[in-house]
PDB file of N, CA and C in Angstrom:
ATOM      1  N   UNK A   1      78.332  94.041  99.464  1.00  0.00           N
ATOM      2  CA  UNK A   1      79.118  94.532  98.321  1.00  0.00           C
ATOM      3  C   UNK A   1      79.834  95.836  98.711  1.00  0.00           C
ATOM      4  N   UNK A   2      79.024  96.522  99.253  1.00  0.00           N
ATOM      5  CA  UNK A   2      79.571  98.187 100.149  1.00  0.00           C
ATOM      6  C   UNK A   2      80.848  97.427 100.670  1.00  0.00           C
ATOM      7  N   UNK A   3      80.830  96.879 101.904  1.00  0.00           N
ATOM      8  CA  UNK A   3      81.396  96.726 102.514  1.00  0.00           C
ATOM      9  C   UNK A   3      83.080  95.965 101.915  1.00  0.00           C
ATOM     10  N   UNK A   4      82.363  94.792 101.080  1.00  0.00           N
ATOM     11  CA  UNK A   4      84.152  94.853 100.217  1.00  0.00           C
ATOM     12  C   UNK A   4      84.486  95.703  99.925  1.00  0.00           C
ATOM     13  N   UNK A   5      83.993  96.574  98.960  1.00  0.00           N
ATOM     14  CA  UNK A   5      84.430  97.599  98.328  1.00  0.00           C
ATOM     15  C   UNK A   5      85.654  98.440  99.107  1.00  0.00           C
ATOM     16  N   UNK A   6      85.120  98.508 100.424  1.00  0.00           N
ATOM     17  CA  UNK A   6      85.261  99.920 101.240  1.00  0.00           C
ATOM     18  C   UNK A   6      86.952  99.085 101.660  1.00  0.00           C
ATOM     19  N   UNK A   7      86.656  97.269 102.413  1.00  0.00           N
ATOM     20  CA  UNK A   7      87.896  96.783 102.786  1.00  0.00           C
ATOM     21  C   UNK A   7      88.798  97.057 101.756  1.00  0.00           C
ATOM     22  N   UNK A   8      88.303  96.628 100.432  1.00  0.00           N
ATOM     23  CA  UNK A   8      89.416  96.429  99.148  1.00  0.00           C
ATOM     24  C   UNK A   8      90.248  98.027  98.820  1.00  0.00           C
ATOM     25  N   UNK A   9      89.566  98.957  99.524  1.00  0.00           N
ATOM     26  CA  UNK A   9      90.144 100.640  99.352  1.00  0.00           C
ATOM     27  C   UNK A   9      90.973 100.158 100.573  1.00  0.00           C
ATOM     28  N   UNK A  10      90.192 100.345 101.596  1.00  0.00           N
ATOM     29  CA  UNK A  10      91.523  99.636 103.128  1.00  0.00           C
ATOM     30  C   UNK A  10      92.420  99.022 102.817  1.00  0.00           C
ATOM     31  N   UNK A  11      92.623  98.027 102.243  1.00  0.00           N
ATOM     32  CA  UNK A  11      93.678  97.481 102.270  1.00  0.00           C
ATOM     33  C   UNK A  11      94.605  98.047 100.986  1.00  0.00           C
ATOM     34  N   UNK A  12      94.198  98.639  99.701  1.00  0.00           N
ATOM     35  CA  UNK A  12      94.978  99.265  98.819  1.00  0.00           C
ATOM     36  C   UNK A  12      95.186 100.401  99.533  1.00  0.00           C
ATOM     37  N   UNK A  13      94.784 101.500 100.262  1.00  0.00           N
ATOM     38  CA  UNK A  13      95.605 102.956 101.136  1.00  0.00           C
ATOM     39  C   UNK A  13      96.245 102.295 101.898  1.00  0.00           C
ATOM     40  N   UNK A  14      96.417 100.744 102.617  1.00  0.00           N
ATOM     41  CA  UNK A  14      96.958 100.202 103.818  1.00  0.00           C
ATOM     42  C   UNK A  14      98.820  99.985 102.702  1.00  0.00           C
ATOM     43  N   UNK A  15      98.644  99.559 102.120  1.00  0.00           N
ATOM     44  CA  UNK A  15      99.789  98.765 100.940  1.00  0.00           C
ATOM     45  C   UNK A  15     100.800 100.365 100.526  1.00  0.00           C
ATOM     46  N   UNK A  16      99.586 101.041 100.361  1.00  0.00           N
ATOM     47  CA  UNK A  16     100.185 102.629  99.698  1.00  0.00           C
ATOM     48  C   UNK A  16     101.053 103.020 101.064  1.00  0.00           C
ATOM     49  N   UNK A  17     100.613 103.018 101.625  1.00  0.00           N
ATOM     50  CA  UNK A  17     101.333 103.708 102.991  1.00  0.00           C
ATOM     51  C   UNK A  17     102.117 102.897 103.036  1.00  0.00           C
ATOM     52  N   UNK A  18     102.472 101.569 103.172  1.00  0.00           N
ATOM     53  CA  UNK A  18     103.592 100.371 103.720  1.00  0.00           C
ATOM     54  C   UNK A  18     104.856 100.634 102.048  1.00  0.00           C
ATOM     55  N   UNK A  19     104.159 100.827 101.212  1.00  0.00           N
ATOM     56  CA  UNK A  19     105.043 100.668 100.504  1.00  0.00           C
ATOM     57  C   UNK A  19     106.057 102.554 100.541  1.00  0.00           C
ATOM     58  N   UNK A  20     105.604 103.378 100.852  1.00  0.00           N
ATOM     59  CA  UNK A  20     105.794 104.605 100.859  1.00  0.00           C
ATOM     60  C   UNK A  20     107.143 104.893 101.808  1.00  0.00           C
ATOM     61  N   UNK A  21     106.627 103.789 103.435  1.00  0.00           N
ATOM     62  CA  UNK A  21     107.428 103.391 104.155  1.00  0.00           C
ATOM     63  C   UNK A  21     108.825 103.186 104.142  1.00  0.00           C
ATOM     64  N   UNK A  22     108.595 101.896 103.422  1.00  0.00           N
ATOM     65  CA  UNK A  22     109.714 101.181 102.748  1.00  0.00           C
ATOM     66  C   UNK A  22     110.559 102.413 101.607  1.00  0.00           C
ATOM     67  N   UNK A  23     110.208 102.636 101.063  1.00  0.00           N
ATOM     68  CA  UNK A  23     110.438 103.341 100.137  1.00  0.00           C
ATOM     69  C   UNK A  23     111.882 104.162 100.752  1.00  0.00           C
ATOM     70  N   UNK A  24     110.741 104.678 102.108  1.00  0.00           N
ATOM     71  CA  UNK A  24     111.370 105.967 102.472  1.00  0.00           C
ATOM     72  C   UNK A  24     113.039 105.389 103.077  1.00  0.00           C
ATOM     73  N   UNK A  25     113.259 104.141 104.035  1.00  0.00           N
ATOM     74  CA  UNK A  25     113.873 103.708 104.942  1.00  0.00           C
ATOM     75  C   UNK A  25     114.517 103.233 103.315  1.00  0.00           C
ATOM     76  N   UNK A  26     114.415 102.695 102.094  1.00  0.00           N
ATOM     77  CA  UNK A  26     115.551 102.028 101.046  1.00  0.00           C
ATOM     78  C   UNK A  26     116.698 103.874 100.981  1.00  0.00           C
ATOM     79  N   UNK A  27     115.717 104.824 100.803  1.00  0.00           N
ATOM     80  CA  UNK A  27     116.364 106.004 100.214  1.00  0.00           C
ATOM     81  C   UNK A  27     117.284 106.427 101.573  1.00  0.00           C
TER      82      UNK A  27
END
């Protein structure tokens, strides 16, 4: 259960950063 938890934060900070990315390269 730890251990999803911890992926399911990994992969939502992984998405935050990719989308931040993008973000930056539309502006």
């Amino acid at each position: 259960m730890i251990k999803s938890t911890l992926n399911m934060s990994s992969i939502s900070d992984y998405l935050h950063k990719y989308l931040q990315k993008r973000r930056t390269v539309k502006l």
